[in-house]
Protein backbone atom coordinates (compact mmCIF):
# COMPACT_ATOMS: atom_id res chain seq x y z
CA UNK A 1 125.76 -79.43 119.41
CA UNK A 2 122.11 -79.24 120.40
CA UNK A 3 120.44 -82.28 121.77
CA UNK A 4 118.05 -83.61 118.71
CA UNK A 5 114.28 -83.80 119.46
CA UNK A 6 111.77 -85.41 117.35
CA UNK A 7 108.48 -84.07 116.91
CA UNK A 8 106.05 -86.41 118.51
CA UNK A 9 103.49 -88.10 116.32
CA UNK A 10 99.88 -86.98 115.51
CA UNK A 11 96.99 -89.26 116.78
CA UNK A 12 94.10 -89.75 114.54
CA UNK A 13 90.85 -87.56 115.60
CA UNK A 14 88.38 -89.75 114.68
CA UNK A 15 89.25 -92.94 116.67
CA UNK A 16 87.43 -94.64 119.56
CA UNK A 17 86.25 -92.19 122.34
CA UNK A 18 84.95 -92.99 125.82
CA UNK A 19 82.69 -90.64 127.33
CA UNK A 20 81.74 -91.01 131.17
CA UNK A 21 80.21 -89.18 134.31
CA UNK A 22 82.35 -86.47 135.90
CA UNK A 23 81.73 -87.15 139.59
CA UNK A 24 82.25 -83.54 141.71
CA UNK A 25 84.33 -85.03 144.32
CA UNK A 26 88.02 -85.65 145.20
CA UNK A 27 90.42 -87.43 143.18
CA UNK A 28 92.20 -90.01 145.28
CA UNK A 29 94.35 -93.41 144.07
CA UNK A 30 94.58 -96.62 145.75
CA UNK A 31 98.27 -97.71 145.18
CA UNK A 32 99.30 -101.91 145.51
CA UNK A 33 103.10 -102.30 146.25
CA UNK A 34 103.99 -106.14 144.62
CA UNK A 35 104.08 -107.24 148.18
CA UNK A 36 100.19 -106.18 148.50
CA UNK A 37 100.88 -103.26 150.93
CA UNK A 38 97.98 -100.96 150.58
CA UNK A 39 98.59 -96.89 150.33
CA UNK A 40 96.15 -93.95 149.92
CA UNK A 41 96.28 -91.18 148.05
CA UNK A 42 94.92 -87.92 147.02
CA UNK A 43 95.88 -85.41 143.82
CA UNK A 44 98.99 -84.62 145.24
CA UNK A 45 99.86 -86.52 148.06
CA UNK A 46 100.37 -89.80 149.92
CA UNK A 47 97.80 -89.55 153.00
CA UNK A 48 97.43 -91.52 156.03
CA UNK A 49 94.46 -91.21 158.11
CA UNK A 50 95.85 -88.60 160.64
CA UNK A 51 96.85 -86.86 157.62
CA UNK A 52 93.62 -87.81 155.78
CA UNK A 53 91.29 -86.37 152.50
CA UNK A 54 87.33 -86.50 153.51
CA UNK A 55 88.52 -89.85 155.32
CA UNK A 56 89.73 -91.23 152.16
CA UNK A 57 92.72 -92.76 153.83
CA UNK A 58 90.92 -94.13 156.92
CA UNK A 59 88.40 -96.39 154.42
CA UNK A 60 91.71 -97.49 152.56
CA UNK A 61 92.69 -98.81 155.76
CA UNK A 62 89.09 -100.22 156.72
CA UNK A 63 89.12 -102.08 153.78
CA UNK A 64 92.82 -102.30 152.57
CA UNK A 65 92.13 -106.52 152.30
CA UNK A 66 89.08 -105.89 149.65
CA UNK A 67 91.31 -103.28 148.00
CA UNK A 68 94.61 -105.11 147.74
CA UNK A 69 92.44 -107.72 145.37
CA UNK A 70 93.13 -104.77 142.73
CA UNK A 71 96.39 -105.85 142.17
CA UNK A 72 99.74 -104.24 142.05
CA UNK A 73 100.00 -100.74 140.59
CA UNK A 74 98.40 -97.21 140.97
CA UNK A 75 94.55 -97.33 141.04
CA UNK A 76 92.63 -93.83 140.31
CA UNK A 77 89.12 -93.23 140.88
CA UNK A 78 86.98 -90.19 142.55
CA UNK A 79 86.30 -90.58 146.37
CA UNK A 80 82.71 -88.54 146.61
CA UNK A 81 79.29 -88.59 148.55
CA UNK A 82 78.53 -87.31 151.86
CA UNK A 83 80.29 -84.22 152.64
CA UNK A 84 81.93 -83.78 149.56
CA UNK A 85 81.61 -81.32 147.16
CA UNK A 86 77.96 -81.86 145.42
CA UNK A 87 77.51 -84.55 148.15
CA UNK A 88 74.92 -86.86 145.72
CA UNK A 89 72.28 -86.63 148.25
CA UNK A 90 74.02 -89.91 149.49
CA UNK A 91 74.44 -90.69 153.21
CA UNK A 92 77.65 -92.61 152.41
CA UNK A 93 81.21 -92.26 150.25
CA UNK A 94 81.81 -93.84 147.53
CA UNK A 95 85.31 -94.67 145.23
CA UNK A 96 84.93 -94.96 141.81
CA UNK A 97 87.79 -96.35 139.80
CA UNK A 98 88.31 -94.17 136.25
CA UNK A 99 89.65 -97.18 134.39
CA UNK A 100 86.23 -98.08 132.80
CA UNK A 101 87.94 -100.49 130.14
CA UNK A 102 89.54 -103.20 132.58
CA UNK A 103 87.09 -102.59 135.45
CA UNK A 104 84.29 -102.71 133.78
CA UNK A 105 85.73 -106.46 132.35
CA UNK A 106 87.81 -107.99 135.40
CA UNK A 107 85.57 -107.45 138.61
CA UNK A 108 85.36 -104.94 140.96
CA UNK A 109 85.63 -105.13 144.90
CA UNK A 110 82.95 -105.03 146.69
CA UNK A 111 84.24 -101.49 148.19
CA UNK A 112 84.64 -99.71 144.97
CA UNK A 113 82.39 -98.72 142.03
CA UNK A 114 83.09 -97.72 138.28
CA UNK A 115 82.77 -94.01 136.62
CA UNK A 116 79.45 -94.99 134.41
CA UNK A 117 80.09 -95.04 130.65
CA UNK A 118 77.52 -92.93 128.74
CA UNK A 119 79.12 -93.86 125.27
CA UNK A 120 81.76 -95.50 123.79
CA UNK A 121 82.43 -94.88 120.16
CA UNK A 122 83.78 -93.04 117.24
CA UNK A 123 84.44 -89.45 118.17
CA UNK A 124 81.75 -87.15 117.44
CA UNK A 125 81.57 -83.84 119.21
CA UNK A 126 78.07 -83.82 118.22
CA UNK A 127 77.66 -87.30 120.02
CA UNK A 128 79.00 -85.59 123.40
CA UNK A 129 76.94 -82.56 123.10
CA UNK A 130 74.14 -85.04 123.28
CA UNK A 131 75.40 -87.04 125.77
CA UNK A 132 75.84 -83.86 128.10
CA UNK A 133 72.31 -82.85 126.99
CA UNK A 134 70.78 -86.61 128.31
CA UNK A 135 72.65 -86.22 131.50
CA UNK A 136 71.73 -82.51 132.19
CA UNK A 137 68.05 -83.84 131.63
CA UNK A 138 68.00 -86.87 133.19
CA UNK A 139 70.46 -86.66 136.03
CA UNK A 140 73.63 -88.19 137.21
CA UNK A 141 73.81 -91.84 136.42
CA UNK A 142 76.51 -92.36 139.25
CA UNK A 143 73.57 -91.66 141.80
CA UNK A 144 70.10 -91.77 139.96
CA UNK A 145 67.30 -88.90 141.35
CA UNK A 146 70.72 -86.43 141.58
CA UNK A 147 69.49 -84.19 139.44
CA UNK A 148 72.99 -81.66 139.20
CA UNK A 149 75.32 -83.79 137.64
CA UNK A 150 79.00 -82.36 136.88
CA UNK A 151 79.57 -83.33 133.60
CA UNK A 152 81.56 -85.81 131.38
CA UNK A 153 84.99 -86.76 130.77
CA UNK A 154 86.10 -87.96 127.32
CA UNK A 155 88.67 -90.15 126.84
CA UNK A 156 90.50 -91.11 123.67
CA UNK A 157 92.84 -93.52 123.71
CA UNK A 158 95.25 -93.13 120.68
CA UNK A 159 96.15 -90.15 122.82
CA UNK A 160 96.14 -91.46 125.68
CA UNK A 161 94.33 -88.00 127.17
CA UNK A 162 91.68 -86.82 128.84
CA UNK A 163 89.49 -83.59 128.42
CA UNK A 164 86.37 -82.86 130.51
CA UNK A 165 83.41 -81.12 130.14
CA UNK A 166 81.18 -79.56 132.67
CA UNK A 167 77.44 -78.37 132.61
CA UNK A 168 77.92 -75.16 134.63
CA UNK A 169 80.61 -72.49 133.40
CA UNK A 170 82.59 -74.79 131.30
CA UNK A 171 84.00 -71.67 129.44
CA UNK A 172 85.47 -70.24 133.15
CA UNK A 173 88.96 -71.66 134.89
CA UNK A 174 87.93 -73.00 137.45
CA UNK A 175 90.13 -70.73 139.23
CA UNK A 176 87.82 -68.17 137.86
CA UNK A 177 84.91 -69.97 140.10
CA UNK A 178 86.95 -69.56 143.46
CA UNK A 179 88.18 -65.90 143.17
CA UNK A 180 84.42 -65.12 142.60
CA UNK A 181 83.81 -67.16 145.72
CA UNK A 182 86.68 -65.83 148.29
CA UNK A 183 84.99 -62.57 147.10
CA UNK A 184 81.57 -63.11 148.33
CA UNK A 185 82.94 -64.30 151.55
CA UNK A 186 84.36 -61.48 152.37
């Protein structure tokens, strides 16, 4: 006989929503073991600084004492400044850690930063239309006077997902964006 399967259940649309900056950088994770090793990470893989992301690893290890104050677990943020991507018009990197609801409640070492929250609320696609709209005109609030900010990223937690948004060719893969790029190069 066939295995059964339920059909998973339906979230609620309209619950909370948390809306924060994209950052155009790398994803990397800071993971604690309970014995408070230390490891680096990227997207996809473990990394060590002679096998490093845009030195992500090699700052892990710089300040591994600061970081293992995170506790135990996986910790995911956006590694981003100088040299990466839309570089910020910062002379330094920074990591930002995504989880906005305990960081931005239990504090922070002095090594890391926080995605910004630009609303927290009921959803509202008209409310993150807007919010894109203040950001395009204002700038990125991760690094005030950068006036080419990404986008957002919503969150909503009765899901437990993600979706993000960007300013520029949201409507394109963004595998769209690098054929069109390998192309000019040639």
């Amino acid at each position: 006989m066939i295995e059964f399967e339920p059909f998973q259940k339906i979230p609620r649309l309209f619950r909370d929503m948390v809306v924060t900056e994209k950052i155009d950088g790398t994803n990397a994770q800071v993971y604690v073991s309970e014995g408070g090793e230390v490891v680096a990470g990227s997207r996809k893989r473990w990394i060590t600084p002679e096998n490093d992301n845009y030195g992500f690893a090699a700052w892990v290890l710089e300040h591994r004492d600061e970081l293992s104050t995170l506790g135990p677990g996986k910790h995911y943020g956006e590694w981003w400044g100088c040299g990466i991507q839309r570089r910020y018009g910062l002379d330094e990197k920074r990591f930002s850690l995504f989880n906005v609801k305990r960081w931005n409640e239990e504090p922070v070492p002095r090594c890391c930063n926080v995605v910004p929250v630009l609303h927290s609320g009921l959803f509202d696609l008209a409310m993150v239309r807007g919010v894109m709209e203040e950001l395009r005109g204002r700038g990125s609030v991760a690094s005030p006077g950068f006036m080419q900010p990404e986008g957002v990223v919503i969150y909503l937690p009765a899901s437990n997902q993600l979706f993000k948004a960007t300013l520029e060719k949201d409507e394109q893969p963004k595998s769209v964006g690098q054929i069109q790029m390998s192309k000019r190069m040639k």
